[in-house]
C-alpha atoms as a PDB file:
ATOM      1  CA  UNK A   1      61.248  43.390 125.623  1.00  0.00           C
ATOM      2  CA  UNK A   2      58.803  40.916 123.674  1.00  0.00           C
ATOM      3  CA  UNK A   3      58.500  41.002 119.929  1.00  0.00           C
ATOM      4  CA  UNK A   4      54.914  42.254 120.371  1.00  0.00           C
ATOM      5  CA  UNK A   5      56.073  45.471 122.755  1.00  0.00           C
ATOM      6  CA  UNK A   6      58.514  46.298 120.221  1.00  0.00           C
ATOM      7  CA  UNK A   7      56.918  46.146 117.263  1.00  0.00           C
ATOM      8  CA  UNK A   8      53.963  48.515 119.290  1.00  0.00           C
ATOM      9  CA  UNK A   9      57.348  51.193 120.343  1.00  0.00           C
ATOM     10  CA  UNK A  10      58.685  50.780 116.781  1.00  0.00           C
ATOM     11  CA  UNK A  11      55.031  51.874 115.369  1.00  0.00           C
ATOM     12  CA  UNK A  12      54.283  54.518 118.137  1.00  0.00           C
ATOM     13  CA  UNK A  13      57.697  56.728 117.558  1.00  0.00           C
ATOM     14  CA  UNK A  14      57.491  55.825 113.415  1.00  0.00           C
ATOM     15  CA  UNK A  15      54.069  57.245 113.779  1.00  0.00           C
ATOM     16  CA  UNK A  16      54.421  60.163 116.343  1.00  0.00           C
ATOM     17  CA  UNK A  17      58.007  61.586 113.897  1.00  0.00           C
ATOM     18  CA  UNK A  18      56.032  61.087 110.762  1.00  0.00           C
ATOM     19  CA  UNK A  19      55.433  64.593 109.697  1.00  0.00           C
ATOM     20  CA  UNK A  20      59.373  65.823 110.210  1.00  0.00           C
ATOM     21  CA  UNK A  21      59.948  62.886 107.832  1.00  0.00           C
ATOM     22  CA  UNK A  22      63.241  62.608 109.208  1.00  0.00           C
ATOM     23  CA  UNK A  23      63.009  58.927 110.660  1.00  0.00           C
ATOM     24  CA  UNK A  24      62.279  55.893 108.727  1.00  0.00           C
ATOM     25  CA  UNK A  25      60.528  52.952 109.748  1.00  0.00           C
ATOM     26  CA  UNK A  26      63.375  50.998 109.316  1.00  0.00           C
ATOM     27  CA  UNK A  27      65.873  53.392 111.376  1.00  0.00           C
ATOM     28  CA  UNK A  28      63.662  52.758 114.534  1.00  0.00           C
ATOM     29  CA  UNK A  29      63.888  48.729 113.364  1.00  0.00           C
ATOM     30  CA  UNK A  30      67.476  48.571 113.499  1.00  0.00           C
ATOM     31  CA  UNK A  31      67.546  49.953 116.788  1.00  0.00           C
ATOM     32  CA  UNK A  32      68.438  47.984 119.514  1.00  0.00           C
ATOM     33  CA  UNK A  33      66.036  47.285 122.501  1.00  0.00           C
ATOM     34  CA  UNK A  34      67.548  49.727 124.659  1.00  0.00           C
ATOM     35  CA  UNK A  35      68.301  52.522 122.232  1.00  0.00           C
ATOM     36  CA  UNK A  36      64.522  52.278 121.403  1.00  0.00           C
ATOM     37  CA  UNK A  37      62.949  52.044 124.579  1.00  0.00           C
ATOM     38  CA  UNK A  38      64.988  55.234 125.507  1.00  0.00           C
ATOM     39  CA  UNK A  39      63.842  57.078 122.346  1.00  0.00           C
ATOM     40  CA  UNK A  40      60.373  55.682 123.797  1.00  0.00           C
ATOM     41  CA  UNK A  41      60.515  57.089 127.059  1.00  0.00           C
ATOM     42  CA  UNK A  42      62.144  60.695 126.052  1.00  0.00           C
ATOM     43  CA  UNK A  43      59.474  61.079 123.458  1.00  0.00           C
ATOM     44  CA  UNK A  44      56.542  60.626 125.755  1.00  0.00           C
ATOM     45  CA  UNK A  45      58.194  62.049 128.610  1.00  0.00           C
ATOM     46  CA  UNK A  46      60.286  64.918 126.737  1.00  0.00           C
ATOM     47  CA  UNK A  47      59.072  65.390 123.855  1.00  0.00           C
ATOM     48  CA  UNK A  48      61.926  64.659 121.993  1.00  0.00           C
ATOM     49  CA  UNK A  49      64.001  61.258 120.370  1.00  0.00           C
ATOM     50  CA  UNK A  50      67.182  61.916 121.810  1.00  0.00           C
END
């Protein structure tokens, strides 16, 4: 994953969970690239983080 497509995941999902204001920017930053691009793909294919 390139700086650029996770900085675009990292702003989608902060974004997209704002209004539960349960997730921080900074908990989807300290992710790693896998954890994240999982939360990605359940959230737009789920619905859901986890």
């Amino acid at each position: 994953m390139t700086k650029r497509e996770r900085e675009s995941i990292i702003d989608y999902l902060y974004f997209a969970t704002m209004d539960s204001g349960k997730y921080s920017r900074s908990f989807f930053e300290n992710q790693k690239d896998e954890g994240l691009q999982r939360m990605y793909d359940n959230w737009t294919k789920e619905g859901r983080l986890f």
